[in-house]
C-alpha atoms as a PDB file:
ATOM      1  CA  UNK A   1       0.000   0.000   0.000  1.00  0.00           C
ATOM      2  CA  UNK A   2       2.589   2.596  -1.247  1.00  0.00           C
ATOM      3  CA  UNK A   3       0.316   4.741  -3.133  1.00  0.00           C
ATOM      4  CA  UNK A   4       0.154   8.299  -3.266  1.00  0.00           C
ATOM      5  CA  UNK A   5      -2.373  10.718  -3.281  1.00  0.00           C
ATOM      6  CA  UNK A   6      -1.339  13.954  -4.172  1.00  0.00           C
ATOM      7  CA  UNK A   7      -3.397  16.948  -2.249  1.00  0.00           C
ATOM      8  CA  UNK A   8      -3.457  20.210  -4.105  1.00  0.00           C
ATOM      9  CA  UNK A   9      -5.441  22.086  -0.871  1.00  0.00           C
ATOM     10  CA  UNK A  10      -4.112  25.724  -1.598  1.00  0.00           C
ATOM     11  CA  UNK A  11      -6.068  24.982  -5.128  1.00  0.00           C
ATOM     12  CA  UNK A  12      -8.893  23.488  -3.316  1.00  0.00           C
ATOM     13  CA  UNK A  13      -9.554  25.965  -1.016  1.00  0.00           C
ATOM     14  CA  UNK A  14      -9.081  28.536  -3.145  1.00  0.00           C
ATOM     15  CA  UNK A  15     -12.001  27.096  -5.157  1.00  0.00           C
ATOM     16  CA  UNK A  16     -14.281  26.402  -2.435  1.00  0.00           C
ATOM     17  CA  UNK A  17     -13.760  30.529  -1.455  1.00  0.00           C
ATOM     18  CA  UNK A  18     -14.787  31.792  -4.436  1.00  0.00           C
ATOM     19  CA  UNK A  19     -17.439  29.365  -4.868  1.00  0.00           C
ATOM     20  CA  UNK A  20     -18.797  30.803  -1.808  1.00  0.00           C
ATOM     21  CA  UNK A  21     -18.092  34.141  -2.787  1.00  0.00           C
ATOM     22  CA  UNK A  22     -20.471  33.861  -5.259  1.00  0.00           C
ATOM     23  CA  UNK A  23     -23.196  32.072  -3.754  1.00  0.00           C
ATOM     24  CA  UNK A  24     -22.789  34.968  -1.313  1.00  0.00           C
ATOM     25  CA  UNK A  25     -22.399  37.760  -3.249  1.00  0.00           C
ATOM     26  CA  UNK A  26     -24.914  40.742  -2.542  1.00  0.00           C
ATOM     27  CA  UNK A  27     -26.544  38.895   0.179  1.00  0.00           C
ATOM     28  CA  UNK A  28     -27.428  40.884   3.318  1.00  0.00           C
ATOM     29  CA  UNK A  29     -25.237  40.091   6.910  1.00  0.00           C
ATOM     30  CA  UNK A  30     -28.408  38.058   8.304  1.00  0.00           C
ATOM     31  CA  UNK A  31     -28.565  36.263   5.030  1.00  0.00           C
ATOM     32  CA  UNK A  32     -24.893  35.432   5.287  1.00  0.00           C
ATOM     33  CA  UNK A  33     -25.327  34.031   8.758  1.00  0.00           C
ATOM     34  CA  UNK A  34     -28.186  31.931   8.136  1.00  0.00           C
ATOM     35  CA  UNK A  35     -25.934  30.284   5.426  1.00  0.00           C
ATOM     36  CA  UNK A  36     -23.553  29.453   7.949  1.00  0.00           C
ATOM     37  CA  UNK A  37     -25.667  28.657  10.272  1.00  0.00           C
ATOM     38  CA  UNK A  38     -27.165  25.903   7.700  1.00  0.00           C
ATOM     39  CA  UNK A  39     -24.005  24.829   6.920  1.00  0.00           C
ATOM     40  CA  UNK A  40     -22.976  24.005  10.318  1.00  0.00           C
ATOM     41  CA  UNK A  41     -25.979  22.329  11.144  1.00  0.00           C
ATOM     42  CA  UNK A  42     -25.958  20.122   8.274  1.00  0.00           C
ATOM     43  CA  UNK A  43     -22.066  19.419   9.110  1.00  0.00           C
ATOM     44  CA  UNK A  44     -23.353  18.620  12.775  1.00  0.00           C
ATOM     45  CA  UNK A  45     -26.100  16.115  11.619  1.00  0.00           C
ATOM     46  CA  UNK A  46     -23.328  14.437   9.122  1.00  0.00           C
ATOM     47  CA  UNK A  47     -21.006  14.257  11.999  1.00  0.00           C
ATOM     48  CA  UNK A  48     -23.291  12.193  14.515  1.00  0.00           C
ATOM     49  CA  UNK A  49     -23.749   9.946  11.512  1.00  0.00           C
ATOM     50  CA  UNK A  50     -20.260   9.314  11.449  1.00  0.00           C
ATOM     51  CA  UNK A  51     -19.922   8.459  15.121  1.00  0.00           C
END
């Protein structure tokens, strides 16, 4: 098992930011919360699935 998985995060994150950037752009402060809000909750559930 001497495979190798190369990881290009910098790229990935970089992605993910302007993806949300996007989604987000022109969006009030409570509608930015709420997003993150849903997010986390939805990352919560996921997580307790996992356990």
């Amino acid at each position: 098992m001497n495979e190798k998985n190369e990881i290009r995060s910098v790229e990935m994150v970089s992605r993910i930011r302007d993806e949300m950037a996007s989604t987000l752009e022109g969006k009030s402060h409570a509608e930015i919360i709420a997003f993150f809000r849903k997010a986390g909750d939805v990352a919560r559930q996921e997580a307790k699935r996992h356990i």
